[in-house]
Protein backbone atom coordinates (compact mmCIF):
# COMPACT_ATOMS: atom_id res chain seq x y z
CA UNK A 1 0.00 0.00 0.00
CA UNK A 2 1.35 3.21 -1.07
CA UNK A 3 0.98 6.34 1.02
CA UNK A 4 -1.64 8.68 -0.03
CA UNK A 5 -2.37 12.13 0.00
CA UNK A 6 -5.52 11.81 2.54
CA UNK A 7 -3.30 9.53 4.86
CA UNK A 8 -0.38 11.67 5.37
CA UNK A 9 -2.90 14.43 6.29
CA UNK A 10 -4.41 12.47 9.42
CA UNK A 11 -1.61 14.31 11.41
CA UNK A 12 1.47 16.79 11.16
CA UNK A 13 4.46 16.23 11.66
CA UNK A 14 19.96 15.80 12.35
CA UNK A 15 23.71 13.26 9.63
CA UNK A 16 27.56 13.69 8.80
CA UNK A 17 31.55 12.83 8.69
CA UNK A 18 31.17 16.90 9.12
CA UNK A 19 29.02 17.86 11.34
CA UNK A 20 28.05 20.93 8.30
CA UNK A 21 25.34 23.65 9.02
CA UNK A 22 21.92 24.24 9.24
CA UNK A 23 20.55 26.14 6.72
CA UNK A 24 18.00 28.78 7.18
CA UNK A 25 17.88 33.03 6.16
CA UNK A 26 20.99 33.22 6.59
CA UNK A 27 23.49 32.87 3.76
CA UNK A 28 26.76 33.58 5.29
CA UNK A 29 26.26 32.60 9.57
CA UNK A 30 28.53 34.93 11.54
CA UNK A 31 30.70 32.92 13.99
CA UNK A 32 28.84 33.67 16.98
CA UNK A 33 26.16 31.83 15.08
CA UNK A 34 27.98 28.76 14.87
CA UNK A 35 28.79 25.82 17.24
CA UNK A 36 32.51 24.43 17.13
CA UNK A 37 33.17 21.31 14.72
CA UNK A 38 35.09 18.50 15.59
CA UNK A 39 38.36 17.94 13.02
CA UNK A 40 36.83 16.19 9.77
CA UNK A 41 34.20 15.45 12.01
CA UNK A 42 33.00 12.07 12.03
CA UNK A 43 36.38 11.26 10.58
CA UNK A 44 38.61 11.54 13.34
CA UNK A 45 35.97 11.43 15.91
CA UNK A 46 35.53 8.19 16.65
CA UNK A 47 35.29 7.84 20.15
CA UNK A 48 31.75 8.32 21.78
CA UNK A 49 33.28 10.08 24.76
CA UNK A 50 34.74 12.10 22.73
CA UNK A 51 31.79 13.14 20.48
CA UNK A 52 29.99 13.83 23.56
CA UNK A 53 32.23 16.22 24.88
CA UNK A 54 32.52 18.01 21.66
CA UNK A 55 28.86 18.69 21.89
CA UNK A 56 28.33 19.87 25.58
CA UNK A 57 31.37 22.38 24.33
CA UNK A 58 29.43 23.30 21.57
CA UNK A 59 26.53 24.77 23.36
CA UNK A 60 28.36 28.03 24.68
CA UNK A 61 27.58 30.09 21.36
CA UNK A 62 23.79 29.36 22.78
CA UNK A 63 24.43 30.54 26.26
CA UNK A 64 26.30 34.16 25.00
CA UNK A 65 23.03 34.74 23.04
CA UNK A 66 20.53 34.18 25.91
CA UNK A 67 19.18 30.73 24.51
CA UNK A 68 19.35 28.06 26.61
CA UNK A 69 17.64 25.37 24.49
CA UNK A 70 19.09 24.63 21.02
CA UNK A 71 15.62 23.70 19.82
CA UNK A 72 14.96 27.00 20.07
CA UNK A 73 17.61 28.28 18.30
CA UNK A 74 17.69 26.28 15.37
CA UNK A 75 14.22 27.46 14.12
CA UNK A 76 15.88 31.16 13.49
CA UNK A 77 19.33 30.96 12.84
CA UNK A 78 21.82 27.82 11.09
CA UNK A 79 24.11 26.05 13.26
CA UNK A 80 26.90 23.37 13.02
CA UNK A 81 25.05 20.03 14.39
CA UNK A 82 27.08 18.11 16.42
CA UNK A 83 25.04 16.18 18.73
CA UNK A 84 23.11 14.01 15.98
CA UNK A 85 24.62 12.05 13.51
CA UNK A 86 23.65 13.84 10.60
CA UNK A 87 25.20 14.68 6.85
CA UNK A 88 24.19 17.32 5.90
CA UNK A 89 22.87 20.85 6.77
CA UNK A 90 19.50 21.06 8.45
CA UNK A 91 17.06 23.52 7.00
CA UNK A 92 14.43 24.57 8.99
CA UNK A 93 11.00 23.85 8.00
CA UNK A 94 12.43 21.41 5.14
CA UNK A 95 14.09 18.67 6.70
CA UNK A 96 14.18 19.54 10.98
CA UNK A 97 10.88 17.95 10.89
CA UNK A 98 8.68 16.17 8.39
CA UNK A 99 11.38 15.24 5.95
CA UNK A 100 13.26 12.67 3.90
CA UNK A 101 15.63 10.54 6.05
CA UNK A 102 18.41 8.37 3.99
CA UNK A 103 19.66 6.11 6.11
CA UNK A 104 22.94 3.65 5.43
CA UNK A 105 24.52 1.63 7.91
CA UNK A 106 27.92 3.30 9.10
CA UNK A 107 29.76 6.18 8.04
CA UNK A 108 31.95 4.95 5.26
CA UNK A 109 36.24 5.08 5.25
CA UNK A 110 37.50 4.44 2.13
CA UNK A 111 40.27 4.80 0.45
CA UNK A 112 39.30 7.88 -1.40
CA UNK A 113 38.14 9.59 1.89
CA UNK A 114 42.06 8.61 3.63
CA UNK A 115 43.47 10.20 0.58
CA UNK A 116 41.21 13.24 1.42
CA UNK A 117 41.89 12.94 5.36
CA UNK A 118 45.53 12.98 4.55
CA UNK A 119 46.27 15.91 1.15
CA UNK A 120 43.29 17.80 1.36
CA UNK A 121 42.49 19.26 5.00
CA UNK A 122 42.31 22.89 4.96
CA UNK A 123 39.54 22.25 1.84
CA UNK A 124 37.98 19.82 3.70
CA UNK A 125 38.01 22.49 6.95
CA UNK A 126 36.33 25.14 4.48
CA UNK A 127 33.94 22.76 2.82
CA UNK A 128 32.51 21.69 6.40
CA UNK A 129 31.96 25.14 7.49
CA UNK A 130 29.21 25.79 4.70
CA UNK A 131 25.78 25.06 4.20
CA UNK A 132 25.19 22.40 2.06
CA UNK A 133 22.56 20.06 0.94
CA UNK A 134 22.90 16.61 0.23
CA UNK A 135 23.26 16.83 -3.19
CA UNK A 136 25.68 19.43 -3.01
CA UNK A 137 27.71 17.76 0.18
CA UNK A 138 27.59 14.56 -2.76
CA UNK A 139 29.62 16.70 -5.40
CA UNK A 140 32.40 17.28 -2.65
CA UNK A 141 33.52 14.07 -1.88
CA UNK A 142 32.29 11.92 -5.50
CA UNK A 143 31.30 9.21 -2.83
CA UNK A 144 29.56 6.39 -4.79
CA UNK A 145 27.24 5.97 -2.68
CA UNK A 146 25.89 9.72 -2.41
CA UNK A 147 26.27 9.60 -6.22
CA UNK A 148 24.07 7.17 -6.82
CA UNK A 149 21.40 7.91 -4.86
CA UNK A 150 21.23 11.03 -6.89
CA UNK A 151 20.90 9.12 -9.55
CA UNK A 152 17.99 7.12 -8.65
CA UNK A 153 16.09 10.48 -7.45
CA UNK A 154 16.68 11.35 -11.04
CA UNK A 155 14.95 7.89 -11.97
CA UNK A 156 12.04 8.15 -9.11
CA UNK A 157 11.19 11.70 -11.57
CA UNK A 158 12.38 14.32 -8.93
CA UNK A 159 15.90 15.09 -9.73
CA UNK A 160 18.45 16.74 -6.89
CA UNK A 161 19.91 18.87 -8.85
CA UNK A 162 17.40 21.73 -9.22
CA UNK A 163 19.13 25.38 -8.46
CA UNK A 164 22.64 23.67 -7.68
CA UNK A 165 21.03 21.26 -5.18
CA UNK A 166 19.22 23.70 -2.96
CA UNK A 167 15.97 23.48 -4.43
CA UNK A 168 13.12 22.88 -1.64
CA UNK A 169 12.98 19.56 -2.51
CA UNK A 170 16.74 19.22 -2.00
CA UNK A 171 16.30 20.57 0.97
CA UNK A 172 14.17 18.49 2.72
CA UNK A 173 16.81 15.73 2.61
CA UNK A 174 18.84 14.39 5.70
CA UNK A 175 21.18 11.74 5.35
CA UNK A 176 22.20 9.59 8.39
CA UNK A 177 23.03 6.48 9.53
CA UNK A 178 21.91 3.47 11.27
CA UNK A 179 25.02 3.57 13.56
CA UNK A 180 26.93 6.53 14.48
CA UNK A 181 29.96 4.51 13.29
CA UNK A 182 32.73 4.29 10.55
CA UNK A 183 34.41 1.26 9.17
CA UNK A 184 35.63 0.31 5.63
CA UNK A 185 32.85 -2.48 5.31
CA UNK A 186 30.45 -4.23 6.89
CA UNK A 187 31.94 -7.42 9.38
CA UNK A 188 29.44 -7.50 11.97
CA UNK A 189 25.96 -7.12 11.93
CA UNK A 190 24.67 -8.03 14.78
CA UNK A 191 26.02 -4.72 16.09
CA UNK A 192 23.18 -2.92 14.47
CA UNK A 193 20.97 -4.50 17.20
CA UNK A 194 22.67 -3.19 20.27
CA UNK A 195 21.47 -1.10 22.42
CA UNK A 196 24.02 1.89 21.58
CA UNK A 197 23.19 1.48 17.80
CA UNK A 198 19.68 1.41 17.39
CA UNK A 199 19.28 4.00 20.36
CA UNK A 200 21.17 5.81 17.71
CA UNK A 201 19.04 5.03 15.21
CA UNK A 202 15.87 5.71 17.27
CA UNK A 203 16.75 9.18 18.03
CA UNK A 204 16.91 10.57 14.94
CA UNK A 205 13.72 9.00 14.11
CA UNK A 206 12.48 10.64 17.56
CA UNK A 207 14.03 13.97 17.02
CA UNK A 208 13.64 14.51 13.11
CA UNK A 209 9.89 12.52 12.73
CA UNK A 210 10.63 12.22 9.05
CA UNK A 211 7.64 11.54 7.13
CA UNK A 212 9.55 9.62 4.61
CA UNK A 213 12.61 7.00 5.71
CA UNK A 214 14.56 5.45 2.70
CA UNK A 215 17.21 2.89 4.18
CA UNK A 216 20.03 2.32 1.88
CA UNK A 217 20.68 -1.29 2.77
CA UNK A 218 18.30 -4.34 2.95
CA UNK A 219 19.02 -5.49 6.05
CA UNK A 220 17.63 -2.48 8.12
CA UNK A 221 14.03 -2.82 7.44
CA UNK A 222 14.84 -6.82 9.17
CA UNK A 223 16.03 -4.64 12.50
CA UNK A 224 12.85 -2.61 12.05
CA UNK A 225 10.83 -5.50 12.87
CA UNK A 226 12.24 -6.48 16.23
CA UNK A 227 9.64 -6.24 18.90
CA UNK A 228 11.91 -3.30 21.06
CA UNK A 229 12.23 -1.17 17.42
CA UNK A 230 9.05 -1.82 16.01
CA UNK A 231 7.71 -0.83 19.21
CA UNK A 232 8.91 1.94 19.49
CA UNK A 233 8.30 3.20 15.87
CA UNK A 234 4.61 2.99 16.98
CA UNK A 235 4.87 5.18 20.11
CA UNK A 236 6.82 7.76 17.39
CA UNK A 237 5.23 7.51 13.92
CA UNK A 238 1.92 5.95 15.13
CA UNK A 239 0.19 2.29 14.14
CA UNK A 240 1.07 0.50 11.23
CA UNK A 241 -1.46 1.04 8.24
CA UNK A 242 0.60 -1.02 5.63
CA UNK A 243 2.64 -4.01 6.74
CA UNK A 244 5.93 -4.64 5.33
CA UNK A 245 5.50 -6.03 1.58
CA UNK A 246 8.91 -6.87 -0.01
CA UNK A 247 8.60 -7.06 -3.55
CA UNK A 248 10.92 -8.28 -5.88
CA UNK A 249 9.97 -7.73 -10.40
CA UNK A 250 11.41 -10.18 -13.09
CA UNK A 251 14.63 -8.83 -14.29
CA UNK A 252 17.25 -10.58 -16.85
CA UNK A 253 20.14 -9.84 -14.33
CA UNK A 254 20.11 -10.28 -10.61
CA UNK A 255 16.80 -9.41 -8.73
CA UNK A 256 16.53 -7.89 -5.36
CA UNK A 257 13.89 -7.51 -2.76
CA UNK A 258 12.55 -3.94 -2.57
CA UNK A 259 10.57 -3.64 0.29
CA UNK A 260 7.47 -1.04 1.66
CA UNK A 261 6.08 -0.25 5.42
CA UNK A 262 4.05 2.37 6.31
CA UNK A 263 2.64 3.44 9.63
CA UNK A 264 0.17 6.39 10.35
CA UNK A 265 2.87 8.85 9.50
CA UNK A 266 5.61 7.87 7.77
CA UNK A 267 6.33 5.87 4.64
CA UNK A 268 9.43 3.44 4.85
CA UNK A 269 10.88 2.11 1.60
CA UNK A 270 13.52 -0.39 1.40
CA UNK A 271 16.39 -0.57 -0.91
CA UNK A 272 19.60 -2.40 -1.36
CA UNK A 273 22.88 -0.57 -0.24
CA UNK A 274 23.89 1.92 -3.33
CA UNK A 275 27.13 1.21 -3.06
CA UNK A 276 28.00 -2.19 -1.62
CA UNK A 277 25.62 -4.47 -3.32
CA UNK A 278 27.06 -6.75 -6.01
CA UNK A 279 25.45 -6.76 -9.40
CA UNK A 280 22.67 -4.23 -8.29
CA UNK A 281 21.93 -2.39 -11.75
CA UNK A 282 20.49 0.78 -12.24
CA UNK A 283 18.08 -0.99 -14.44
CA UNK A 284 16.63 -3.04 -11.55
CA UNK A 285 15.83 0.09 -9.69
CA UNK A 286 14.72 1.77 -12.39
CA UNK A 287 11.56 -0.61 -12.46
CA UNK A 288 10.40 0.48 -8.40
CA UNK A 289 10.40 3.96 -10.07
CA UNK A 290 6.87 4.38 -10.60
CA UNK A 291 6.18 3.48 -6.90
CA UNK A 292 8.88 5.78 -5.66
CA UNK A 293 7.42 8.64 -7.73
CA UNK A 294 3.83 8.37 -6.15
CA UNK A 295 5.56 8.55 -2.29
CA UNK A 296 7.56 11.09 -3.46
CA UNK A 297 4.58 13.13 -5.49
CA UNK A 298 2.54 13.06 -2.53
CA UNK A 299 5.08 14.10 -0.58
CA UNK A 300 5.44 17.23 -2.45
CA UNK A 301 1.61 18.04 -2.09
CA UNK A 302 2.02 17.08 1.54
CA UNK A 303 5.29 20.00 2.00
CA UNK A 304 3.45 22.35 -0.85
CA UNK A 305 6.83 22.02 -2.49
């Protein structure tokens, strides 16, 4: 069951190896506006402590203005998030609430992003410091994986690329991850079920209440549907309307399962990791793209965008 208009009315409705900033009225933040950024961010940060005391440090900019709750001061003026593990800027009234969540598994480290790490800091430094957009954060690093999923927006007929990739659509995009975690691959997942890593996961569902939720990687939407998760996906997003339907279409190369969940207000879709899958075509996704433009159509009307 697809989401429709009528049923994402019933009621209304932060991810990053740089911690980047939030976008809002103003183009170019002064630095009182800003909160500090760790080095390459969740590059070198690896250590929870660590990450933890890097945001309690960050809140002083909010103290010398006379806010003492950051919720407050993210709705006026862009900041650099470093207490959730976003990529990307936040935009308020685009994706702080009510918007598009990508979700992968970990933070990736490959070779391309040690070469970057290690010849290419003080760009790196400068890139983190502006506001960017996934699509535009994606034409920094060439990732694969942020490069594809471009791509496929272009198949699902809403493209990412409108006015350099801060269109309102673009802007309602938040990229995360199911662990606030880097690695070069995937070893262990059974990791993804602790209590650090879906707490993780759980709290940007509880703090952003996206009203869509793409994971980039089949096996997430199997952790969804663990009794402590699911359960508390219904306390956040309300009872399930749709149960999950994993689809798969005939295909002359390799097939994967594509799979759909909805509950009273979100829409979950299911996809293969962009990047990591063997023998995933374009051409195989390109057949979910009448499915993915509906969601995404009425998600427009939803956002008036």
């Amino acid at each position: 069951m697809l989401l429709t208009p009528v049923a994402w009315m019933v009621s209304t409705c932060h991810l990053s190896r740089w911690g980047i900033l939030m976008g809002a009225a103003f183009e170019h933040p002064t630095p009182n506006m800003t909160r500090n950024l760790a080095p390459f961010g969740r590059w070198t940060l690896r250590d929870k402590s660590a990450q933890r005391r890097l945001a309690r440090g960050g809140e002083a900019p909010f103290h010398s203005l006379g806010i003492t709750h950051k919720w407050q001061y993210m709705t006026k003026t862009p900041f650099n998030e470093t207490t959730y593990n976003v990529g990307n800027s936040i935009f308020p009234g685009f994706n702080d609430k009510d918007g598009i969540i990508l979700c992968g598994y970990e933070w990736g480290y490959s070779a391309h992003d040690q070469y970057l790490e290690k010849n290419h800091k003080d760009e790196i430094e400068k890139k983190k410091s502006e506001i960017n957009t996934f699509y535009s954060k994606s034409k920094i690093y060439d990732s694969p994986y942020d490069l594809r999923i471009v791509k496929w927006f272009g198949f699902f007929g809403h493209p990412l690329d409108i006015n350099n990739g801060f269109s309102s659509f673009d802007k309602c995009l938040l990229q995360t991850n199911w662990c606030d975690d880097q690695g070069t691959y995937v070893n262990d997942y059974a990791k993804f079920l602790s209590e650090e890593n879906s707490g993780n996961f759980l709290s940007i569902m509880d703090v952003f209440r996206p009203r869509v939720l793409v994971l980039m990687g089949s096996k997430q939407i199997q952790y969804l549907q663990t009794p402590a998760i699911k359960n508390r996906f219904f306390e956040i997003f309300g009872a399930e309307v749709s149960p999950l339907d994993v689809k798969s279409k005939p295909f002359e190369g390799r097939k994967f399962k594509i799979a759909f969940q909805m509950f009273e207000r979100i829409q979950i879709i299911s996809f293969p990791h962009p990047s990591g899958t063997r023998g995933l075509s374009d051409n195989y996704i390109k057949l979910f793209a009448s499915e993915m433009k509906v969601i995404l159509d009425n998600y427009r009307e939803l956002k008036l965008i």
